[in-house]
C-alpha atoms as a PDB file:
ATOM      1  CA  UNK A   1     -12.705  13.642  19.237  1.00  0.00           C
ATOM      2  CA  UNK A   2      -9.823  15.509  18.783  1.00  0.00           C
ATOM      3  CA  UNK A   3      -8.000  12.908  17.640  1.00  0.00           C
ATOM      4  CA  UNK A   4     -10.624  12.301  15.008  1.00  0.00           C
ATOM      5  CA  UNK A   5     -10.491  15.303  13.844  1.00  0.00           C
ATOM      6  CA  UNK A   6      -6.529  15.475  13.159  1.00  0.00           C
ATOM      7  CA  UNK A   7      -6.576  12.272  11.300  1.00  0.00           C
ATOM      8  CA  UNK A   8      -9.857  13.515   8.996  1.00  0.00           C
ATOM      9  CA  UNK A   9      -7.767  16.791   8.128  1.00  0.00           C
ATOM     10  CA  UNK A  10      -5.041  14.759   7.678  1.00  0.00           C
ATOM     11  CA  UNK A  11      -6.702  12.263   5.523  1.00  0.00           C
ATOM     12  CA  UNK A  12      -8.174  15.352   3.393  1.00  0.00           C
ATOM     13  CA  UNK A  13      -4.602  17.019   2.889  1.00  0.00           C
ATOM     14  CA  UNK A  14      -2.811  13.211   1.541  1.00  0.00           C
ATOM     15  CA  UNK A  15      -6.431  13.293  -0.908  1.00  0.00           C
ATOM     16  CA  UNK A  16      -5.730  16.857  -1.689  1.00  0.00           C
ATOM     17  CA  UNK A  17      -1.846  16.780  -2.494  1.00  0.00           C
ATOM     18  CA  UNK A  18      -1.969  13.729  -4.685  1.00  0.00           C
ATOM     19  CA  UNK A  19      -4.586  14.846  -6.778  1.00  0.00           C
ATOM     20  CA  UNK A  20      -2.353  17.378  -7.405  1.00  0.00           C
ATOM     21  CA  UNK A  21       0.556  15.936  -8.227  1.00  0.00           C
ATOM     22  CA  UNK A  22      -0.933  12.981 -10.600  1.00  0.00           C
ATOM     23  CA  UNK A  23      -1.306  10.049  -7.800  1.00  0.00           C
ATOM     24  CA  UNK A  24      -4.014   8.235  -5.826  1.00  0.00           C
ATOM     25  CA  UNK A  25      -3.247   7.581  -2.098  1.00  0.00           C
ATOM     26  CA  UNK A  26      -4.894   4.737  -0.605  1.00  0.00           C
ATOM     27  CA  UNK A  27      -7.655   6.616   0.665  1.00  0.00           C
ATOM     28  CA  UNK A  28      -8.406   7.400  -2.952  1.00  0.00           C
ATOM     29  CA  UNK A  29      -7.181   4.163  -4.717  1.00  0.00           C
ATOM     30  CA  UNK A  30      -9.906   2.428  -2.391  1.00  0.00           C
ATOM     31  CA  UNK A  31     -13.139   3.536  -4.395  1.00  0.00           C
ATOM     32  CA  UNK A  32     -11.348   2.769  -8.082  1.00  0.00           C
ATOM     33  CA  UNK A  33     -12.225  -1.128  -7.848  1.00  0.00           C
ATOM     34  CA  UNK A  34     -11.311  -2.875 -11.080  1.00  0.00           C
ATOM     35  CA  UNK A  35      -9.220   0.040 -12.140  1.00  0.00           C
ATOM     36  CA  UNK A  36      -5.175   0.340 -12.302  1.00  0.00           C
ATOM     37  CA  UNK A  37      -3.884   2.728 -10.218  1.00  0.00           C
ATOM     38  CA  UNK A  38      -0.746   4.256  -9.206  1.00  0.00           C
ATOM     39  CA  UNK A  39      -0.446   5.347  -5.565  1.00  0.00           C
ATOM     40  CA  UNK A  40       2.121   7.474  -3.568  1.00  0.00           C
ATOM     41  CA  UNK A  41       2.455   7.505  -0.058  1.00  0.00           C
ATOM     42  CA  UNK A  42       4.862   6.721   2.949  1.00  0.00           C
ATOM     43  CA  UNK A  43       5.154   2.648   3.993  1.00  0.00           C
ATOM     44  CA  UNK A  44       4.151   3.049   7.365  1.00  0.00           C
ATOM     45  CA  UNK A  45       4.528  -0.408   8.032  1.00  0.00           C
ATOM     46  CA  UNK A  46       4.505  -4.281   6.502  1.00  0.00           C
ATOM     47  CA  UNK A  47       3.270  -7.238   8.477  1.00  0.00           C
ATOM     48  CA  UNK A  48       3.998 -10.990   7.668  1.00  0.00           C
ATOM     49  CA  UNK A  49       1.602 -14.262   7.988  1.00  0.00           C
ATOM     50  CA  UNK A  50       3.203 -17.269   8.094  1.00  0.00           C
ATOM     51  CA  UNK A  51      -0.327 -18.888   9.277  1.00  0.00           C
ATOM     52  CA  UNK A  52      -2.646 -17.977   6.704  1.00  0.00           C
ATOM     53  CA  UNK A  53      -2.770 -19.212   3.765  1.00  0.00           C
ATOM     54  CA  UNK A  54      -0.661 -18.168   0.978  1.00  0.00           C
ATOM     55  CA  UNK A  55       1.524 -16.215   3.638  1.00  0.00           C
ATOM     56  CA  UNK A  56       0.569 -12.871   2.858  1.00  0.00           C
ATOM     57  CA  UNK A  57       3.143  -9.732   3.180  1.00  0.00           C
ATOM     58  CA  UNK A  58       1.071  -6.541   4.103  1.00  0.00           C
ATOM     59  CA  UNK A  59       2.029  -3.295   3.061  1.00  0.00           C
ATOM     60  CA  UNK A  60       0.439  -0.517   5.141  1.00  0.00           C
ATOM     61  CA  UNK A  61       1.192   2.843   2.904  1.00  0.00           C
ATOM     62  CA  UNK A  62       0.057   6.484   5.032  1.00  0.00           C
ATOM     63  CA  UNK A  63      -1.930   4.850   7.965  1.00  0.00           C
ATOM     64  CA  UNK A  64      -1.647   1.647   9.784  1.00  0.00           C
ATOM     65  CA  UNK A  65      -3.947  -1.469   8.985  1.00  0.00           C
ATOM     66  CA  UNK A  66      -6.553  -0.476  10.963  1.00  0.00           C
ATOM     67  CA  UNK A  67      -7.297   3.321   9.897  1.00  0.00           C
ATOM     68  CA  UNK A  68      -6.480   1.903   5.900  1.00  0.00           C
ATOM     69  CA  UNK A  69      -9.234   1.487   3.119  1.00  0.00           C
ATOM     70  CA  UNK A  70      -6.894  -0.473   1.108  1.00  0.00           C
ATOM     71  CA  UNK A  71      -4.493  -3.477   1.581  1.00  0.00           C
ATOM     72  CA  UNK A  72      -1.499  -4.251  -0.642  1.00  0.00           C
ATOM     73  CA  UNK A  73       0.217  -7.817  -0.626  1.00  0.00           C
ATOM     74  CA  UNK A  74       2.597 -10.298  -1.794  1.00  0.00           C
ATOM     75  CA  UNK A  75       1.286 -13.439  -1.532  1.00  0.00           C
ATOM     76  CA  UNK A  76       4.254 -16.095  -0.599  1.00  0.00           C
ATOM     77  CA  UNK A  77       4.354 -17.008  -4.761  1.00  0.00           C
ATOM     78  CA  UNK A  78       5.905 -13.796  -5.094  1.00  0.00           C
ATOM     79  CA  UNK A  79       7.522 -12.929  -2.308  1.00  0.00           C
ATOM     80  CA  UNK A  80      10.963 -14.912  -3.157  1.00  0.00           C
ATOM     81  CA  UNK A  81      11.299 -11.846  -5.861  1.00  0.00           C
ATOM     82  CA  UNK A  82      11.294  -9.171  -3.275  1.00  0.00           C
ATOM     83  CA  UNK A  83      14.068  -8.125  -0.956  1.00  0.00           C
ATOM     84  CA  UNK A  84      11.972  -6.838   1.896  1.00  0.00           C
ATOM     85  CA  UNK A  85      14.040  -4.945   5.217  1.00  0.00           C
ATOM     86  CA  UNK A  86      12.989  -3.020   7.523  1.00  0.00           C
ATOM     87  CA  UNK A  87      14.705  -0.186   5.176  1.00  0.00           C
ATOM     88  CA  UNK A  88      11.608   0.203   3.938  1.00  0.00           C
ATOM     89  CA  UNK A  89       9.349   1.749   6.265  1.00  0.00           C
ATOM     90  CA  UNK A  90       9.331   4.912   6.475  1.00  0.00           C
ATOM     91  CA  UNK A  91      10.234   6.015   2.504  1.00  0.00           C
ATOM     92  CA  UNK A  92       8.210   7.007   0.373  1.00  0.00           C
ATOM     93  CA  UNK A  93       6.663   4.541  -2.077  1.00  0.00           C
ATOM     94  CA  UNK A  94       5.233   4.358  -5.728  1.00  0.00           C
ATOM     95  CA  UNK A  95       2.905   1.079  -5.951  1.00  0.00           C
ATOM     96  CA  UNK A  96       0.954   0.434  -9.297  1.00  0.00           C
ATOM     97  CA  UNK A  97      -1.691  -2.467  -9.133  1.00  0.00           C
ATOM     98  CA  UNK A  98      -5.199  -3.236 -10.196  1.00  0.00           C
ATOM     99  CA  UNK A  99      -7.569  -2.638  -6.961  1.00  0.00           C
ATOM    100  CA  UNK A 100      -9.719  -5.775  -6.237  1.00  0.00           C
ATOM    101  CA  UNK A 101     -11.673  -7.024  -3.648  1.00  0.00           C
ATOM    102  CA  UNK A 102     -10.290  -9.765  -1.332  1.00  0.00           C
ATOM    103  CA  UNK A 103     -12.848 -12.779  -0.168  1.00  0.00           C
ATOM    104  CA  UNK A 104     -14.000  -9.904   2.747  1.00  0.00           C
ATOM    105  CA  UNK A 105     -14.950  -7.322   0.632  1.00  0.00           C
ATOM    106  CA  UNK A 106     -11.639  -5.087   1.738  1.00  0.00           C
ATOM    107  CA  UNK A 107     -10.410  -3.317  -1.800  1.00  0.00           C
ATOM    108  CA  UNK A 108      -6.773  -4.647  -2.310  1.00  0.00           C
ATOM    109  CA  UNK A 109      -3.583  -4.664  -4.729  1.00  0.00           C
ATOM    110  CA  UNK A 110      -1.789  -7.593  -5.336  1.00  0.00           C
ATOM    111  CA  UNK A 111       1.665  -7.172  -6.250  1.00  0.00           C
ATOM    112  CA  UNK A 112       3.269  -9.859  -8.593  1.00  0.00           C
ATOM    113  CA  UNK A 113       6.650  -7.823 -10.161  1.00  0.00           C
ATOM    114  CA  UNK A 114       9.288  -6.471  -8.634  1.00  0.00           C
ATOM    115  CA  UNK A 115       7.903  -3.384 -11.007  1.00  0.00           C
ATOM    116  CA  UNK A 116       4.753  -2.523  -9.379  1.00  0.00           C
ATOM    117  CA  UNK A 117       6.703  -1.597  -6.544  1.00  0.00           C
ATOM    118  CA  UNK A 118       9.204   1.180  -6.210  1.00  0.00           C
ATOM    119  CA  UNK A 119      10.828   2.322  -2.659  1.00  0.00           C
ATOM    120  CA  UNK A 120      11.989   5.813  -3.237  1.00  0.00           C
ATOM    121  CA  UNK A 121      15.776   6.080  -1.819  1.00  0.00           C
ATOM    122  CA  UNK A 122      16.721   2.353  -1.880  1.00  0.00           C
ATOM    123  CA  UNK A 123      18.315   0.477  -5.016  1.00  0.00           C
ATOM    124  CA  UNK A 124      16.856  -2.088  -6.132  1.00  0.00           C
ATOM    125  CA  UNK A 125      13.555  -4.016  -4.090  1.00  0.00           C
ATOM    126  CA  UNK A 126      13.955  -7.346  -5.887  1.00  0.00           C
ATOM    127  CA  UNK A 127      16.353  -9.860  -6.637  1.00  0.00           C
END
């Protein structure tokens, strides 16, 4: 219960502090289907799968997967433009995407360009 409790108020301050400073978070971002959005939050963690089809990249930004409203990928097409490292988890990211729905109903962003993705602190995410 307790638990619970830290991550709502914890959830409520990352809603809070981006309204503020013009971003969405992911808890946010998650209700705007069909709308373009720019989010800010820390990567907490990306996850690779080689097995299912079109080899999705997750990107889990301010919770992991399974506390997270919203999942952003790269789909193996686009992949090949990204440098991805384990660098990245941890900083603080800027992702801008349309939020859709994927064949589940989960809201999503697909990133295509090396632009809709910026890791705060490293040079450069693409080739």
């Amino acid at each position: 219960m307790k638990r619970l409790f830290v991550l709502t108020i914890s959830i409520f301050t990352l809603i809070h502090v981006s309204a503020q400073n013009g971003f969405d978070t992911v808890f946010t971002a998650a209700d705007k289907i069909g709308e373009e959005v720019v989010i800010k939050g820390t990567l907490e963690s990306t996850y690779y799968c080689p097995n299912v089809e079109g080899k999705p990249l997750f990107i889990h930004v301010d919770a992991p997967y399974k506390d997270n409203p919203l999942s952003i990928v790269i789909f193996k097409d686009h992949r090949m433009k990204f440098h991805v490292t384990e660098e990245w988890e941890n900083k603080e990211v800027i992702i801008k995407g349309q939020v859709s729905r994927l064949g589940s109903g989960r809201p999503v962003i697909i990133i295509r360009e090396v632009e809709q993705l910026t890791i705060l602190g490293i040079d450069g995410v693409g080739y």
